[in-house]
Protein backbone atom coordinates (compact mmCIF):
# COMPACT_ATOMS: atom_id res chain seq x y z
CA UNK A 1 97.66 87.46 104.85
CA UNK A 2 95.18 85.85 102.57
CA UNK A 3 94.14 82.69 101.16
CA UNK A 4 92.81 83.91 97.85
CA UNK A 5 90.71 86.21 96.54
CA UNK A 6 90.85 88.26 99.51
CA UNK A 7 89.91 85.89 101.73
CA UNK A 8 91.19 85.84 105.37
CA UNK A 9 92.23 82.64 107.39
CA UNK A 10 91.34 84.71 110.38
CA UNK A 11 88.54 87.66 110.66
CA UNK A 12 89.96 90.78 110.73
CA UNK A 13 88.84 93.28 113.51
CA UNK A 14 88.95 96.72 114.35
CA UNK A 15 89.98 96.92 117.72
CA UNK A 16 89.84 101.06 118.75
CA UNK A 17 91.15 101.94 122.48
CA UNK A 18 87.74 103.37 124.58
CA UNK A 19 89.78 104.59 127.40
CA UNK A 20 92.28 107.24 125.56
CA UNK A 21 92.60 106.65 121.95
CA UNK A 22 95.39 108.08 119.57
CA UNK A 23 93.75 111.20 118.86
CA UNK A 24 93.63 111.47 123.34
CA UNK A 25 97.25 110.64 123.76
CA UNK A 26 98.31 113.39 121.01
CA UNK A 27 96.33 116.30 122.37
CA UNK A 28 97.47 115.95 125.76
CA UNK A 29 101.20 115.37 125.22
CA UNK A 30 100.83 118.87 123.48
CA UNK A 31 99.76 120.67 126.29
CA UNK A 32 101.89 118.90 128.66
CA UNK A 33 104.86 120.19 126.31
CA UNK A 34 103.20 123.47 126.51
CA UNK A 35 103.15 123.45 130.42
CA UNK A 36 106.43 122.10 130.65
CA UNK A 37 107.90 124.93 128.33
CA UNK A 38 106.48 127.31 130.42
CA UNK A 39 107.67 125.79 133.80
CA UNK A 40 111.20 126.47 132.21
CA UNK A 41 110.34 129.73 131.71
CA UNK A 42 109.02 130.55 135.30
CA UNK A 43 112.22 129.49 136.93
CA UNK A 44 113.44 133.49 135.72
CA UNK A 45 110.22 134.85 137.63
CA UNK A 46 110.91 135.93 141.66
CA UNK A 47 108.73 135.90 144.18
CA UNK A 48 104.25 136.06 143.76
CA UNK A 49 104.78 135.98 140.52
CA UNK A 50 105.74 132.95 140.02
CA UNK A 51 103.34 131.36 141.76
CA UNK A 52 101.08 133.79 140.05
CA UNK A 53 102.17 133.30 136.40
CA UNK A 54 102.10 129.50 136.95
CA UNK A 55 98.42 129.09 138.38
CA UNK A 56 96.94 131.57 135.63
CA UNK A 57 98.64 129.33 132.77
CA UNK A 58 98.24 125.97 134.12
CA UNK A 59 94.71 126.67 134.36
CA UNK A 60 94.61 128.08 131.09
CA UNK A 61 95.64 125.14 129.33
CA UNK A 62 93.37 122.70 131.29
CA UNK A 63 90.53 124.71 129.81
CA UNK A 64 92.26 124.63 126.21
CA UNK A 65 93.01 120.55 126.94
CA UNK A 66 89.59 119.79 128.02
CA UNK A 67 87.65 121.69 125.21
CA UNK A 68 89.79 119.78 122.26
CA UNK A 69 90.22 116.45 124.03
CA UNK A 70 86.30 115.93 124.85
CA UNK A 71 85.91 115.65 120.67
CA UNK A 72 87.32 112.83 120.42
CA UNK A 73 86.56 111.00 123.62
CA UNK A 74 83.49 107.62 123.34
CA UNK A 75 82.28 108.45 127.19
CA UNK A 76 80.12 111.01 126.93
CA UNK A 77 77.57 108.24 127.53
CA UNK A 78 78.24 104.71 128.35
CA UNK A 79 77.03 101.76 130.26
CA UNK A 80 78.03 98.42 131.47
CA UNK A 81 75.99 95.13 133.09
CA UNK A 82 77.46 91.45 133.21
CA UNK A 83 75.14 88.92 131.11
CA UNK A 84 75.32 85.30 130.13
CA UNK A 85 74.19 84.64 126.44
CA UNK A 86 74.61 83.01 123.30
CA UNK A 87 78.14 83.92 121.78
CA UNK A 88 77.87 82.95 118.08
CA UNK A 89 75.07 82.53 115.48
CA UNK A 90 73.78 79.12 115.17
CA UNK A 91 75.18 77.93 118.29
CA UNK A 92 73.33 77.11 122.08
CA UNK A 93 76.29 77.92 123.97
CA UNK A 94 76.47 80.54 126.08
CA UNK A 95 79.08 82.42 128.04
CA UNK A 96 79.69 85.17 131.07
CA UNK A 97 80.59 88.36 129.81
CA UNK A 98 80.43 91.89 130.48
CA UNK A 99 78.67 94.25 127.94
CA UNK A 100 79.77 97.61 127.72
CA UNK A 101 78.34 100.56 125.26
CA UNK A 102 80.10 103.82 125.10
CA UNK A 103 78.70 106.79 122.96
CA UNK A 104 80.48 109.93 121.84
CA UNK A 105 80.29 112.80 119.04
CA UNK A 106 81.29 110.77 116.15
CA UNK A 107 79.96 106.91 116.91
CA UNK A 108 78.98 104.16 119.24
CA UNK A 109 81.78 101.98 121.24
CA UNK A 110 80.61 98.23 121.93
CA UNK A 111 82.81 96.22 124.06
CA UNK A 112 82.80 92.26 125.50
CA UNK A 113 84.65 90.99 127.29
CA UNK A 114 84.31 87.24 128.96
CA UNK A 115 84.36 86.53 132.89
CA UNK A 116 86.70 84.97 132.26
CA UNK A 117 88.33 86.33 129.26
CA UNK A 118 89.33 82.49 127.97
CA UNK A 119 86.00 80.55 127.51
CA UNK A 120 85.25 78.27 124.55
CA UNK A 121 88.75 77.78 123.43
CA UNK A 122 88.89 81.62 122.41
CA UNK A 123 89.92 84.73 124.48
CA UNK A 124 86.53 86.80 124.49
CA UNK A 125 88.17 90.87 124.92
CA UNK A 126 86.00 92.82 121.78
CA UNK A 127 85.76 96.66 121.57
CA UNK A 128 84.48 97.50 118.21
CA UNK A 129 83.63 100.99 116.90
CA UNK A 130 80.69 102.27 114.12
CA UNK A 131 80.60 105.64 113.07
CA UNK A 132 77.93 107.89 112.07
CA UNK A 133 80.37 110.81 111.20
CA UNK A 134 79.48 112.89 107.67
CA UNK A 135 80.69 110.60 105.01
CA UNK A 136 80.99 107.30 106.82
CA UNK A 137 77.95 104.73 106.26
CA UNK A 138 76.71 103.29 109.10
CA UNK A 139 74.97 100.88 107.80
CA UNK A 140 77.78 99.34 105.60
CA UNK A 141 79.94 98.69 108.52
CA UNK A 142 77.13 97.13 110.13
CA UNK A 143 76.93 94.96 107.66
CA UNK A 144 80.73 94.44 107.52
CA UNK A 145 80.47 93.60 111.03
CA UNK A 146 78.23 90.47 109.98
CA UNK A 147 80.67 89.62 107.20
CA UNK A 148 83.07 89.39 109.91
CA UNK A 149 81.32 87.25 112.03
CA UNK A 150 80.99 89.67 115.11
CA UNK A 151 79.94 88.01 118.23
CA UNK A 152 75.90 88.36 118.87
CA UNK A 153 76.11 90.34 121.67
CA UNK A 154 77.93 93.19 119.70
CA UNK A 155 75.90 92.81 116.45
CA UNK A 156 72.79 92.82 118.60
CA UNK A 157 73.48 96.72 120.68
CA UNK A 158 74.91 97.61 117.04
CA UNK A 159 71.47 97.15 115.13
CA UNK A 160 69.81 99.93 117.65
CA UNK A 161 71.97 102.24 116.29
CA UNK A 162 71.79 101.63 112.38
CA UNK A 163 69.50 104.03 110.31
CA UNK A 164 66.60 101.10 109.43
CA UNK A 165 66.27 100.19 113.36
CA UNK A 166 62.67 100.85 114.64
CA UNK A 167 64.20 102.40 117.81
CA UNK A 168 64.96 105.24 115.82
CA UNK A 169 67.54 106.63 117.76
CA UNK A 170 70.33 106.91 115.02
CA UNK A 171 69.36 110.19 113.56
CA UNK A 172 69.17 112.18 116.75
CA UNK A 173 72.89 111.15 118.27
CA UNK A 174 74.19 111.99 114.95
CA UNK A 175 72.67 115.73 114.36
CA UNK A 176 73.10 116.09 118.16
CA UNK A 177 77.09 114.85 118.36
CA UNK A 178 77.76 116.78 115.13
CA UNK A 179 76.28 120.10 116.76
CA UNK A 180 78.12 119.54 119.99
CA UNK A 181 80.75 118.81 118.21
CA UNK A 182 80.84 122.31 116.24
CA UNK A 183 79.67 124.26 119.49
CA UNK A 184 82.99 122.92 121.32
CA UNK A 185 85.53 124.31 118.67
CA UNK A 186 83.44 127.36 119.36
CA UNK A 187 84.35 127.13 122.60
CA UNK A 188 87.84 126.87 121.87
CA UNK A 189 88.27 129.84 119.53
CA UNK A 190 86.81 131.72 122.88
CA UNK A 191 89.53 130.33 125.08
CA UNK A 192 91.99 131.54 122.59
CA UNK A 193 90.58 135.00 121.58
CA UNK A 194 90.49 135.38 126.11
CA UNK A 195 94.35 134.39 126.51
CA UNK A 196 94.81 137.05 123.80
CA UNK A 197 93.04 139.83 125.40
CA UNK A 198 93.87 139.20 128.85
CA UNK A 199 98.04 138.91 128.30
CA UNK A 200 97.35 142.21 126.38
CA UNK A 201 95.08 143.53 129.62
CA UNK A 202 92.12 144.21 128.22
CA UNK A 203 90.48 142.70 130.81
CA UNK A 204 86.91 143.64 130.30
CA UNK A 205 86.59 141.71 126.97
CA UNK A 206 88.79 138.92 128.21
CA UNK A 207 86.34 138.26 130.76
CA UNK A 208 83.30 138.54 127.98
CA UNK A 209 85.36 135.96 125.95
CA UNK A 210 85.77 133.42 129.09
CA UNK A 211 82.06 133.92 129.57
CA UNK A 212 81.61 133.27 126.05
CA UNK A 213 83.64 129.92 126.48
CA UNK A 214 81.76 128.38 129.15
CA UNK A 215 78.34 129.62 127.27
CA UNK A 216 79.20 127.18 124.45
CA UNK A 217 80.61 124.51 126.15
CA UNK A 218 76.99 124.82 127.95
CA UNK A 219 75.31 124.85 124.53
CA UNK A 220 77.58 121.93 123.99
CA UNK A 221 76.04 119.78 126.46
CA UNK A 222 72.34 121.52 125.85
CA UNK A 223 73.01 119.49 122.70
CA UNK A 224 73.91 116.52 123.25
CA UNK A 225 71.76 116.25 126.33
CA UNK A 226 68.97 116.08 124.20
CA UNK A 227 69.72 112.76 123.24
CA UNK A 228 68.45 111.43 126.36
CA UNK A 229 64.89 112.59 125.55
CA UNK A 230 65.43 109.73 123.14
CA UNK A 231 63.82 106.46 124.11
CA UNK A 232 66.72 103.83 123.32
CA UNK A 233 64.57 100.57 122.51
CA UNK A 234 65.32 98.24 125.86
CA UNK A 235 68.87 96.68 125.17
CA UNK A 236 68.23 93.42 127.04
CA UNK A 237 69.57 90.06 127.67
CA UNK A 238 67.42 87.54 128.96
CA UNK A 239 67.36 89.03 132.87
CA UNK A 240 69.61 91.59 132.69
CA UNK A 241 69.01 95.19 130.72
CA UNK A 242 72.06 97.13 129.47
CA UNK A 243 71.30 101.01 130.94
CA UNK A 244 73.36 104.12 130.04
CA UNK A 245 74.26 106.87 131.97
CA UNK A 246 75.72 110.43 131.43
CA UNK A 247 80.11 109.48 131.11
CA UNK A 248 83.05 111.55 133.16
CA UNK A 249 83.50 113.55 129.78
CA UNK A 250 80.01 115.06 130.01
CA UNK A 251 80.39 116.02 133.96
CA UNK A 252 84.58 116.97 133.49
CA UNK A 253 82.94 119.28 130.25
CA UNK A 254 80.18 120.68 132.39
CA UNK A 255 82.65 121.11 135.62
CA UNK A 256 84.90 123.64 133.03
CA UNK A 257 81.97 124.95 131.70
CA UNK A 258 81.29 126.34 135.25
CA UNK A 259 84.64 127.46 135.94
CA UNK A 260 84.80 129.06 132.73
CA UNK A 261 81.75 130.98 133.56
CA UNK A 262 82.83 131.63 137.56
CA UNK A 263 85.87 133.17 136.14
CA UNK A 264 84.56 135.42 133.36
CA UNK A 265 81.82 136.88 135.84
CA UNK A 266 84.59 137.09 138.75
CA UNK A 267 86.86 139.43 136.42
CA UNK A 268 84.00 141.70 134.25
CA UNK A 269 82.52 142.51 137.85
CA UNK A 270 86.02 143.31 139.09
CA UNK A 271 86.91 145.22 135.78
CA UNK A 272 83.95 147.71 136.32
CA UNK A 273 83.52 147.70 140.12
CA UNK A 274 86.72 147.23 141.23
CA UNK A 275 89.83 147.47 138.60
CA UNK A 276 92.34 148.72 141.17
CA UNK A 277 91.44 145.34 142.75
CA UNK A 278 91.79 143.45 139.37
CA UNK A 279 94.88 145.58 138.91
CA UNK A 280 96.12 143.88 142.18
CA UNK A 281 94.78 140.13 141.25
CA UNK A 282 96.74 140.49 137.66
CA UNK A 283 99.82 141.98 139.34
CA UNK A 284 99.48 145.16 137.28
CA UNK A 285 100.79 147.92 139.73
CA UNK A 286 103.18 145.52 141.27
CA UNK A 287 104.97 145.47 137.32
CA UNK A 288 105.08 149.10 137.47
CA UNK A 289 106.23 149.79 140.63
CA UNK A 290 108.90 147.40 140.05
CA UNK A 291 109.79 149.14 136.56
CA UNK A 292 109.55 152.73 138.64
CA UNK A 293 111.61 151.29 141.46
CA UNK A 294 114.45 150.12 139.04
CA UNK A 295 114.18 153.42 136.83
CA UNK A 296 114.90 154.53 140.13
CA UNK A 297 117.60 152.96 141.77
CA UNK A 298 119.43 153.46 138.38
CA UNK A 299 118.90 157.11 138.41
CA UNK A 300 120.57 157.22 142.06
CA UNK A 301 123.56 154.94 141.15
CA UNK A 302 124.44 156.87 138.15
CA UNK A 303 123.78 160.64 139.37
CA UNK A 304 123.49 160.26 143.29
CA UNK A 305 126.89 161.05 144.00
CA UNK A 306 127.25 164.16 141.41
CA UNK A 307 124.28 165.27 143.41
CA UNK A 308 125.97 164.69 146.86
CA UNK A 309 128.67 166.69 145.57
CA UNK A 310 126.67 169.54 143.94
CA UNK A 311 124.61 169.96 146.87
CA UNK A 312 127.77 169.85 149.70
CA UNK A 313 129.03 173.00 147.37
CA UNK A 314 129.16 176.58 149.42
CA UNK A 315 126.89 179.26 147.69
CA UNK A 316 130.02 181.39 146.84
CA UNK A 317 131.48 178.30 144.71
CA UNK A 318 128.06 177.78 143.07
CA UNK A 319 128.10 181.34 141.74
CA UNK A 320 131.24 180.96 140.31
CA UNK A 321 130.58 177.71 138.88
CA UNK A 322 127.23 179.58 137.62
């Protein structure tokens, strides 16, 4: 809706979710089908197996859920603090809010929202996302951000960010969230190549390619952890400066990461130390012995009682039969 020429009655804005965006919601819904397909599946298993079968795969597609979903999440760094300040340019009034910056792979998340939310006639609930992906200007959505008539607060975290800020911080989140970007899908070609291997029971490189796994996801946060050698310039509001701490998708990535590498040391120490023992954890023997067993109990039902017979036969009748 427009008056003319393009111009809006009301400022548009670009609201994006911080908590679980689109991109979130899809990626888990297709592991959850995943895991439910399975769990349909394990209803024809008996016995350890089952409980077997379902911890290996369930824990297999937390991995694979947690390596893709991390890309797209905006807490791998974030920060709050509650300020009272100017809300528009030009104007002395101030209001309550709280200030919230979240900071992922592919941009910066800047949220306000009022204490309360309805103060100066207005509700006061902003999240508004800039980019510094390849191919997206940051700079020109800074700018659009002004056009729009962004509320100070906002406009004020998103100048530390743009390319021409003195706090020169802009450069190094965008190399460093671009490589741990790339070392994650890394990661997941790992997880993938391991599933392979290990349903196939090659367990020796299955457990190199789990180690492999958590080694990137490591590299992963080697990476973007170097963004904290960064000085940010102070973010402050009169009294109160806005500080930012390490978000739940660095410590969930770093938690896998360990389990990752727990797991591929546990089973390439068992594999050369102790297969019969890995046999035993992967339920190896207990397949055959089942397959042997069955093999077996045919082989009785189908020639035990010609057997019976053949043996209950005198010699003399044998000969003859011979």
């Amino acid at each position: 809706m427009t008056f003319y020429d393009g111009i809006y009655p009301f400022y548009p804005t670009s609201r994006t979710p911080v908590v679980f965006n689109p991109a979130q919601i899809v990626i888990i819904l297709i592991f959850l089908v995943f895991l439910v397909a399975f769990l349909i599946i394990l209803v024809g298993f008996r016995g350890i197996e089952k409980l077997h079968w379902f911890l290996r795969v369930s824990l297999s597609l937390f991995i694979g859920a947690v390596i893709v979903a991390v890309n797209f999440t905006n807490d791998w760094e974030r920060g709050y603090t509650t300020v009272n300040t100017t809300y528009k340019s030009f104007s002395n009034e101030n209001v309550k809010a709280e200030v919230g910056i979240h900071i992922g792979f592919k941009g910066v998340n800047i949220t306000l929202r009022g204490l309360p939310e309805n103060q100066l006639n207005e509700i006061i609930n902003y999240n508004e996302e800039f980019l510094w992906m390849f191919g997206l200007d940051y700079e020109s959505q800074y700018r659009k951000g002004l056009e729009r008539g962004l509320p100070n607060p906002i406009l004020y975290i998103a100048e530390k960010f743009t390319p021409s800020s003195p706090c020169g911080v802009y450069s190094q989140h965008r190399v460093s969230g671009q490589y741990a970007s790339a070392t994650m899908w890394v990661a997941l070609c790992g997880w993938m190549l391991s599933n392979i291997l290990l349903w196939l029971l090659v367990f020796l490189y299955g457990g190199y390619m789990i180690l492999v796994t958590g080694l990137f996801m490591i590299f992963s946060l080697i990476s973007f952890g170097t963004t904290r050698n960064t000085p940010l310039c102070t973010i402050q509001f009169d009294d109160m400066t806005l500080k930012t701490y390490l978000g739940p998708s660095f410590w969930l990535t770093l938690a896998t990461a360990l389990l990752c590498l727990i797991t591929g040391i546990s089973i390439i120490t068992m594999s050369i130390f102790a297969p019969t023992t890995l046999d035993k954890v992967f339920l190896v023997n207990a397949s055959n012995n089942e397959e042997e067993s069955h093999e077996t109990s045919f082989y009785n039902h189908t020639y035990g009682d010609d057997e019976k017979v053949f043996q209950s036969m005198p010699l003399e009748s044998l000969e003859k039969a011979v």
